[in-house]
Protein backbone atom coordinates (compact mmCIF):
# COMPACT_ATOMS: atom_id res chain seq x y z
CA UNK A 1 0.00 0.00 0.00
CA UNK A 2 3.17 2.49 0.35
CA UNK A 3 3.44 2.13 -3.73
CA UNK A 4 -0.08 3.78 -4.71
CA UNK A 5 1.59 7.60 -5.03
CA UNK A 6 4.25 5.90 -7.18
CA UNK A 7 0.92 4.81 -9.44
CA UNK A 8 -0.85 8.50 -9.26
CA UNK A 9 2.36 10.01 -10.69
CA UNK A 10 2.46 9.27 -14.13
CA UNK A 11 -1.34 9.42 -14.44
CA UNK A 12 -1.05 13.14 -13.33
CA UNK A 13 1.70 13.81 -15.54
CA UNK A 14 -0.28 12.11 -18.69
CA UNK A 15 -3.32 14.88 -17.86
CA UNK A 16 -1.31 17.82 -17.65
CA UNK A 17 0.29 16.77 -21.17
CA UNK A 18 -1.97 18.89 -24.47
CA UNK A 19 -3.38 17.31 -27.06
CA UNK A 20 -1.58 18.65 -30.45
CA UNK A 21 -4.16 20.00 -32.61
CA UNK A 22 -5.56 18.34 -35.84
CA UNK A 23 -4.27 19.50 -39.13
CA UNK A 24 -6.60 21.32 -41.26
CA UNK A 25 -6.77 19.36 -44.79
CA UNK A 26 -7.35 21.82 -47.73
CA UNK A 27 -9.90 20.26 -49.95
CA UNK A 28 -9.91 22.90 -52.77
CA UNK A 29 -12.59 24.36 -54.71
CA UNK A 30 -16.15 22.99 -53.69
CA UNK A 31 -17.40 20.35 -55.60
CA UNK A 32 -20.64 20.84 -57.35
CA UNK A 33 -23.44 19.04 -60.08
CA UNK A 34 -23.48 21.33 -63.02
CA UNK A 35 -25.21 21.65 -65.91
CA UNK A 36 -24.64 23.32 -69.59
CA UNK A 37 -27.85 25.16 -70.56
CA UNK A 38 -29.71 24.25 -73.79
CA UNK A 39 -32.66 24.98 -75.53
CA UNK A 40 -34.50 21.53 -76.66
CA UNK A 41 -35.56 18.29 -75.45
CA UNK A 42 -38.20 20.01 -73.54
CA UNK A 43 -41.12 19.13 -75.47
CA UNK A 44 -43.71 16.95 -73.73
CA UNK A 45 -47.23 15.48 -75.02
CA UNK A 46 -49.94 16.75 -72.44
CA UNK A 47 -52.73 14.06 -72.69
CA UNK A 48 -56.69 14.93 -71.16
CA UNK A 49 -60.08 12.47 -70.91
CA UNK A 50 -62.90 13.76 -72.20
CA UNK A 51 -66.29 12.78 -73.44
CA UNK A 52 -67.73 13.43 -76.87
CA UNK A 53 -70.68 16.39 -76.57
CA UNK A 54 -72.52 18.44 -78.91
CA UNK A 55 -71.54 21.85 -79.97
CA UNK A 56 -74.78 23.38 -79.39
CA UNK A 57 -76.26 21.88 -75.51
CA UNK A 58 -79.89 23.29 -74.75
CA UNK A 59 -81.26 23.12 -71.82
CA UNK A 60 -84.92 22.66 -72.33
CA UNK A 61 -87.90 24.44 -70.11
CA UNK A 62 -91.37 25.82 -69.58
CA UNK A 63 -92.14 29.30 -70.13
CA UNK A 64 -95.02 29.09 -67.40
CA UNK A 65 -94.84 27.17 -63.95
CA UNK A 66 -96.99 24.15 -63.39
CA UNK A 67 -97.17 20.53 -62.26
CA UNK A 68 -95.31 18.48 -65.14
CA UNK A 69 -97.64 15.29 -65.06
CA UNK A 70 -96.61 13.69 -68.65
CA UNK A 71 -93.06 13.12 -70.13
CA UNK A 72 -93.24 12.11 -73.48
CA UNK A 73 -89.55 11.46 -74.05
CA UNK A 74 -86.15 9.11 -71.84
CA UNK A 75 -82.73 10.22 -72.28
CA UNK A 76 -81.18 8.86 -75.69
CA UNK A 77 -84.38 9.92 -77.10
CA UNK A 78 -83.72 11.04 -80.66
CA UNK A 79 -86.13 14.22 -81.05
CA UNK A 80 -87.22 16.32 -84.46
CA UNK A 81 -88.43 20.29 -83.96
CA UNK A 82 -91.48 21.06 -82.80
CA UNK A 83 -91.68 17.24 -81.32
CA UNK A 84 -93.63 17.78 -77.84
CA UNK A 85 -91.23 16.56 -74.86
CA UNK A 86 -93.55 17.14 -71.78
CA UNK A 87 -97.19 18.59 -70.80
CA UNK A 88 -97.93 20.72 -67.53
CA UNK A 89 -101.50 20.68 -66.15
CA UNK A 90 -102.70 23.72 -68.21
CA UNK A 91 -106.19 24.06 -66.19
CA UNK A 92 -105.80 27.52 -64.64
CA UNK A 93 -103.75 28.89 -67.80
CA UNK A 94 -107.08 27.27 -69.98
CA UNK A 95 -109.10 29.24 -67.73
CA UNK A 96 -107.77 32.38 -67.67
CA UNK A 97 -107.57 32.40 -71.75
CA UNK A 98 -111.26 31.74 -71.01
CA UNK A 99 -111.94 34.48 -68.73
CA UNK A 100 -109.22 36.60 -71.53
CA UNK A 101 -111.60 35.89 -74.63
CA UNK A 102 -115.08 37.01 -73.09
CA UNK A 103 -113.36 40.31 -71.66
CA UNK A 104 -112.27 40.26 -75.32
CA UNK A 105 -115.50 39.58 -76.53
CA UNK A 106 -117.39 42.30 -74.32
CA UNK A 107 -114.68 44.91 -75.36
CA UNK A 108 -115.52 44.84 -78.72
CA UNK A 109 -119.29 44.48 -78.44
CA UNK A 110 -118.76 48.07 -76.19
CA UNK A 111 -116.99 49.42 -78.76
CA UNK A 112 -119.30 48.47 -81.57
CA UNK A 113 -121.94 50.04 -79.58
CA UNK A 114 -119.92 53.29 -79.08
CA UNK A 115 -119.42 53.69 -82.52
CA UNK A 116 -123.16 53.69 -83.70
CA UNK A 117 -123.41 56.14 -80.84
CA UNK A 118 -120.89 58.68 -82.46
CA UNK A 119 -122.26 58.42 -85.69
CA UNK A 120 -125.85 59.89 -83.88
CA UNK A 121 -123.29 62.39 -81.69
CA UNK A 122 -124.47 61.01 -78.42
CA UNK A 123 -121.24 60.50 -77.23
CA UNK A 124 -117.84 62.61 -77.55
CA UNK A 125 -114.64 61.34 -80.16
CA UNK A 126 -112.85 60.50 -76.63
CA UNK A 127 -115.34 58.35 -75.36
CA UNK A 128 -115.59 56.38 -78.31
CA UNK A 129 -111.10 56.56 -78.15
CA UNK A 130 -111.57 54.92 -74.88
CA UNK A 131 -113.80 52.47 -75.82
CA UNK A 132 -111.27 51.74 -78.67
CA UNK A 133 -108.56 51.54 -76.48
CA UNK A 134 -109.96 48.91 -74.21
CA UNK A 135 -110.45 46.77 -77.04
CA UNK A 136 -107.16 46.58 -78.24
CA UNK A 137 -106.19 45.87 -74.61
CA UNK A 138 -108.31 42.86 -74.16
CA UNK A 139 -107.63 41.30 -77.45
CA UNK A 140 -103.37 41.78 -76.61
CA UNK A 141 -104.81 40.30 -72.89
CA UNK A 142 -106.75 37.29 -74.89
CA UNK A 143 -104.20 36.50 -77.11
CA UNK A 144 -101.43 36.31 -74.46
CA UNK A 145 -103.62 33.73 -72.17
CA UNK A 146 -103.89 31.78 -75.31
CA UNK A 147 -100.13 31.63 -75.53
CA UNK A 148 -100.06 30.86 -72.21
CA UNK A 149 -102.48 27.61 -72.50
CA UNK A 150 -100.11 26.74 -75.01
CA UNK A 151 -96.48 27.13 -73.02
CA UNK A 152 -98.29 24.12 -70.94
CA UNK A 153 -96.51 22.03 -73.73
CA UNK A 154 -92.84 21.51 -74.10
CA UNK A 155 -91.58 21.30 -77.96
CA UNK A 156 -87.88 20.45 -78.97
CA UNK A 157 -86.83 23.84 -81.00
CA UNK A 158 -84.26 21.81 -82.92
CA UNK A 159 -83.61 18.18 -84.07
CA UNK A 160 -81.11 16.44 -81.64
CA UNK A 161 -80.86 13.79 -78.78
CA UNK A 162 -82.28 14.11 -75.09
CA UNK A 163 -79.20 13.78 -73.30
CA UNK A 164 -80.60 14.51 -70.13
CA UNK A 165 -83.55 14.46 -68.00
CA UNK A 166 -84.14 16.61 -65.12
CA UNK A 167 -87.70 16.66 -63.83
CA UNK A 168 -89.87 13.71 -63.62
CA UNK A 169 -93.81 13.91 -63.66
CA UNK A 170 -95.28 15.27 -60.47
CA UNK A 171 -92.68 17.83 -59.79
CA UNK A 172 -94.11 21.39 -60.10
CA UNK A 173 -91.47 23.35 -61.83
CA UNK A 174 -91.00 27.23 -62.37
CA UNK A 175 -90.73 28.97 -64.76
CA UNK A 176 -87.67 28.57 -66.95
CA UNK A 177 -86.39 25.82 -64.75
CA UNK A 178 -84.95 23.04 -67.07
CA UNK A 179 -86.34 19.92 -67.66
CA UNK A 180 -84.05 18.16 -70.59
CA UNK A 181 -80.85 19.05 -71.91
CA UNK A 182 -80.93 18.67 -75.52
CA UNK A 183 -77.86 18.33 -77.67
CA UNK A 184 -77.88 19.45 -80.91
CA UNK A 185 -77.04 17.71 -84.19
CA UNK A 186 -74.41 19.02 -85.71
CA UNK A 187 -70.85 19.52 -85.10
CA UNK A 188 -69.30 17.34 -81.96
CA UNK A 189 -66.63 18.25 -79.73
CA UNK A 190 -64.91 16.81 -76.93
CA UNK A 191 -65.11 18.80 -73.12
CA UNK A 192 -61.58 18.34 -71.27
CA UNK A 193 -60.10 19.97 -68.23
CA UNK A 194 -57.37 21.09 -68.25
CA UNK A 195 -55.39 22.27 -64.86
CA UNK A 196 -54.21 25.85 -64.42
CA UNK A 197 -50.16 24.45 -64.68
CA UNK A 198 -51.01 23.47 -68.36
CA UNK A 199 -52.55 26.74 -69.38
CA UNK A 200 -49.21 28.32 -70.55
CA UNK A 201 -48.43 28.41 -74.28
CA UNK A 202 -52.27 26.68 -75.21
CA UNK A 203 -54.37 29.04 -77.62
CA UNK A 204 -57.12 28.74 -79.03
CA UNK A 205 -56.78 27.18 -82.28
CA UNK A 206 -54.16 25.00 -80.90
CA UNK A 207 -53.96 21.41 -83.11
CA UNK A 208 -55.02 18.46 -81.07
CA UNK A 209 -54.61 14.74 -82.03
CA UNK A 210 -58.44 13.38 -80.93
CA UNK A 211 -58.38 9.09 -80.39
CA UNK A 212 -61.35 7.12 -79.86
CA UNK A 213 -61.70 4.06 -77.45
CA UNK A 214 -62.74 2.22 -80.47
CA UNK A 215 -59.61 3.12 -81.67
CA UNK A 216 -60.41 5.59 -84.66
CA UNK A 217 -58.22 9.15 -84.56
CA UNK A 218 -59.42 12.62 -85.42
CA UNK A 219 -57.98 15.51 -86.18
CA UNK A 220 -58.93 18.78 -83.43
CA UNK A 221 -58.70 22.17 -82.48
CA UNK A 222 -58.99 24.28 -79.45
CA UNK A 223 -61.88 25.64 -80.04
CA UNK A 224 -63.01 27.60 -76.37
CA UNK A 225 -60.57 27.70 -73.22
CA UNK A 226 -62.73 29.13 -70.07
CA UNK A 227 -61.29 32.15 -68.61
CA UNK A 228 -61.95 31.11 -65.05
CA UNK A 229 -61.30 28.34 -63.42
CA UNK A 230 -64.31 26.02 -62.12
CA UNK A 231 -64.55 26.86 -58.60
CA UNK A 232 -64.83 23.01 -57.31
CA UNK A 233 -62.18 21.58 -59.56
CA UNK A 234 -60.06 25.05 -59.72
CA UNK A 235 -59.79 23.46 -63.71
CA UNK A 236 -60.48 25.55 -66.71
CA UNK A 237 -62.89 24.05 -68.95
CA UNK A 238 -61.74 23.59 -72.95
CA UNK A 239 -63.45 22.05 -75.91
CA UNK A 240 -61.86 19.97 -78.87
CA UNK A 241 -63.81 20.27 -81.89
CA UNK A 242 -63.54 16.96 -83.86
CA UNK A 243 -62.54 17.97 -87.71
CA UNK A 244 -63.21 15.30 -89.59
CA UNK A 245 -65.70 13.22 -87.69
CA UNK A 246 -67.84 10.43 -88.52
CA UNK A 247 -70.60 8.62 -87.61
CA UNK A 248 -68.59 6.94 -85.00
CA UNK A 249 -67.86 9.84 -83.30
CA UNK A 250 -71.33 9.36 -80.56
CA UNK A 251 -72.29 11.31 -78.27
CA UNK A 252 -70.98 10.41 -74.89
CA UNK A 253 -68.22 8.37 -75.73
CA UNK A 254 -64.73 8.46 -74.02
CA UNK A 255 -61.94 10.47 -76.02
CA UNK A 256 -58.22 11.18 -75.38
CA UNK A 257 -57.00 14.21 -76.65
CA UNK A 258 -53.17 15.05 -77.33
CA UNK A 259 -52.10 18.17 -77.94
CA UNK A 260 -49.70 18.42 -81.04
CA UNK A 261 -45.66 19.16 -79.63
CA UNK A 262 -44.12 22.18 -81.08
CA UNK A 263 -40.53 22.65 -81.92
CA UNK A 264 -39.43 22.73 -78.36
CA UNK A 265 -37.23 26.11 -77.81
CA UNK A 266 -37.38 27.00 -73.83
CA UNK A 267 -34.62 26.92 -71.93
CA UNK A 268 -35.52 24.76 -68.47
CA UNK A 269 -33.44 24.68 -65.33
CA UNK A 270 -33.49 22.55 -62.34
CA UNK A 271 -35.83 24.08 -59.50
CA UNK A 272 -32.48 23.28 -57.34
CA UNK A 273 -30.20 25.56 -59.49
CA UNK A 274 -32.84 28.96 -58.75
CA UNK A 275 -31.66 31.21 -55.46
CA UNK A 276 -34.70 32.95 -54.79
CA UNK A 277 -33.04 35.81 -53.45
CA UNK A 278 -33.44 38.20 -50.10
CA UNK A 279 -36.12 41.14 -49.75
CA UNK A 280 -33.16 43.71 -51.32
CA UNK A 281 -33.30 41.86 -54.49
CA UNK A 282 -35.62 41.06 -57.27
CA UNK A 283 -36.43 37.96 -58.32
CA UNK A 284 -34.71 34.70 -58.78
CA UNK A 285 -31.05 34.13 -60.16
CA UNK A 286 -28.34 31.01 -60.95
CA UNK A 287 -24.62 30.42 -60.71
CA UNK A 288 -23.31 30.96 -63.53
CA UNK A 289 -19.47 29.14 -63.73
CA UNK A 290 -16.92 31.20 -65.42
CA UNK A 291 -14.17 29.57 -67.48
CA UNK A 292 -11.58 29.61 -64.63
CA UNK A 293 -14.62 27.88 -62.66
CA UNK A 294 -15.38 30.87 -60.51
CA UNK A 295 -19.30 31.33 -60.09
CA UNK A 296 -21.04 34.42 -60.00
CA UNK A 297 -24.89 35.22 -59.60
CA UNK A 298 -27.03 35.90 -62.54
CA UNK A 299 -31.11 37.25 -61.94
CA UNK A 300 -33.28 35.22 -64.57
CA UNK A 301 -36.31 35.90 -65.41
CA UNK A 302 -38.91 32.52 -65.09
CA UNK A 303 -41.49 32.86 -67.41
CA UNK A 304 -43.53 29.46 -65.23
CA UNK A 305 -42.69 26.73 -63.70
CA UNK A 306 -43.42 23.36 -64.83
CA UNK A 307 -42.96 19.63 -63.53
CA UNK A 308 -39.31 19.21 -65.28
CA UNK A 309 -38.18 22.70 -63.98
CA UNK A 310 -38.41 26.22 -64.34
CA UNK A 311 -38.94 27.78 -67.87
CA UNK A 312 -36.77 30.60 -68.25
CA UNK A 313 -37.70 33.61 -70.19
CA UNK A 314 -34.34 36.12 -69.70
CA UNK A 315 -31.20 36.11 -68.22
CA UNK A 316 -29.13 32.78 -69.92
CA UNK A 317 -27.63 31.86 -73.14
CA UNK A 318 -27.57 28.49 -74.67
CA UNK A 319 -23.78 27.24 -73.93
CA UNK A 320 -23.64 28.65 -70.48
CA UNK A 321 -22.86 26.39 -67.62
CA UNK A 322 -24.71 26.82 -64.35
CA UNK A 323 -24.80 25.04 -61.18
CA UNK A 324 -27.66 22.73 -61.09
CA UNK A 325 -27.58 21.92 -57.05
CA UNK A 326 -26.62 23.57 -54.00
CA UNK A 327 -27.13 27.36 -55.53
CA UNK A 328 -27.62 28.07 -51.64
CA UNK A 329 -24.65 26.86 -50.49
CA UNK A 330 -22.28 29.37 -52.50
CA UNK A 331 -20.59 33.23 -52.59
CA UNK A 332 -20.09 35.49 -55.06
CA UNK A 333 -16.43 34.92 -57.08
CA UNK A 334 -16.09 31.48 -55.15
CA UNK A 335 -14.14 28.54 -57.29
CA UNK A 336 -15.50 25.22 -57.79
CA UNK A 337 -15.37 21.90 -59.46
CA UNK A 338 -17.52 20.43 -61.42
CA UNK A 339 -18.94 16.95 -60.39
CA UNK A 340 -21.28 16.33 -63.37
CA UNK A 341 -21.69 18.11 -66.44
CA UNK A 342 -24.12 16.37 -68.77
């Protein structure tokens, strides 16, 4: 036990001794993925669903109110004009064109009598203009409950196909309310929607390719784009009229659409290679890498962005290399290597 301070020595002399410190290894220029910017390649075919429809869609209704208690027609229905679709219970519109015609009738019986009276001079010129007037108002008043009786039936106003039905007998429907949607015959079209990241670059007028499920392809054009979006689907409505169609283009069947590439000419970058830049600054900008591979900061303009990067209006030349990842991770006049450069 008289050797333990002999043991405590050189443990007390190995604590006070300092640990030399690590040399710092100089691993050059950073090394970064980089990319040489090019116009091309960039085209892609944007594909939709739609549905075949009828240029011309009608919705169908009765210019009175009633109970609807006949319809005449089912969905598919192939219609001609002036066809009758559907009959209200015209009894109080029958009897008001009755109570119409004998105020008709007993207007111009009064004014008969008035005018055998002016002939004698019993009676002044503007008695018998009253009397005149009255007339015409009850015949206009007898020949609008007439019209009336007959709104009670509903007629197709063009030849086409009942593509939908929206009131069934028994329902008591307003005024104006629909009952069928007619479509048209005529020209077809197909109704896509198309999502507000695809609107850039489409026009109206814009060739599509239009295919069939039964395997037939069209020819098509943009024909309307909506200018808002639909508020459920935040999707723009668009319709594809069919150029060359046949009889196998029916309504209601499924179509694909393709939009026809053109020559592809935007410059794209990788959404890694933009530095969106601090509250001083304006807009985005890339590292651009010199010849001597120092990188300075260059402010693009992005004219939208898309699924394989950002499309970029100003602010590169084809031929230029940029850094494609890790834009945040630089300075200004820094070196660096280049890892990849397709």
């Amino acid at each position: 036990m008289k050797f333990w301070p002999l043991l405590v020595l050189p443990l007390l002399m190995a604590c006070g001794e300092k640990t030399p410190p690590a040399e710092k290894i100089d691993t050059g220029p950073k090394l970064v993925k980089a990319m040489k910017v090019g116009a091309g390649g960039t085209a892609q075919e944007e594909v939709y669903s739609g549905d075949v429809r009828a240029r011309i869609e009608t919705q169908l209704g009765f210019r009175v109110g009633g109970k609807l208690v006949e319809r005449m027609v089912d969905v598919g229905a192939r219609v001609k004009a002036g066809q009758p679709l559907a009959r209200l219970d015209a009894a109080d519109q029958q009897l008001a064109a009755t109570q119409a015609e004998a105020n008709r009738a007993l207007a111009a019986a009064e004014l008969k009598r008035a005018q055998e009276l002016r002939q004698k001079n019993f009676i002044s010129q503007a008695a018998l203009d009253a009397k005149q007037t009255a007339a015409t108002a009850a015949e206009a008043q007898a020949q609008l409950a007439k019209n009336q009786a007959a709104y009670a039936t509903l007629t197709a106003d063009a030849p086409g196909v009942i593509a939908a039905v929206l009131a069934e007998p028994g329902q008591v429907v307003g005024a104006g309310q629909a009952v069928f949607r007619l479509a048209r015959d005529g020209e077809r079209e197909v109704a896509i929607a198309i999502p507000e990241s695809r609107l850039a670059g489409l026009q109206v007028g814009a060739a599509a390719t239009v295919e069939l499920w039964v395997g037939k392809t069209y020819k098509g054009k943009l024909r309307e784009l909506a200018p808002a979006a639909d508020p459920a689907s935040r999707t723009f409505a668009a319709r594809i009229s069919i150029v060359d169609a046949d009889a196998d283009v029916v309504l209601g069947r499924t179509a694909t659409v393709r939009f026809a590439q053109s020559a592809a000419s935007d410059i794209i970058v990788p959404l890694a290679a933009i530095l969106q830049q601090g509250p001083g600054e304006h807009g985005p900008a890339v590292w651009v890498i010199g010849a001597d591979g120092t990188v300075s900061q260059r402010p693009i303009k992005v004219s939208r962005y898309a699924d394989l990067g950002a499309v970029v209006a100003s602010g590169l030349a084809e031929g230029e290399t940029i850094v494609a990842a890790g834009a945040f991770k630089l300075a200004a006049g820094e070196k660096v290597r280049v890892a990849q450069q397709p």
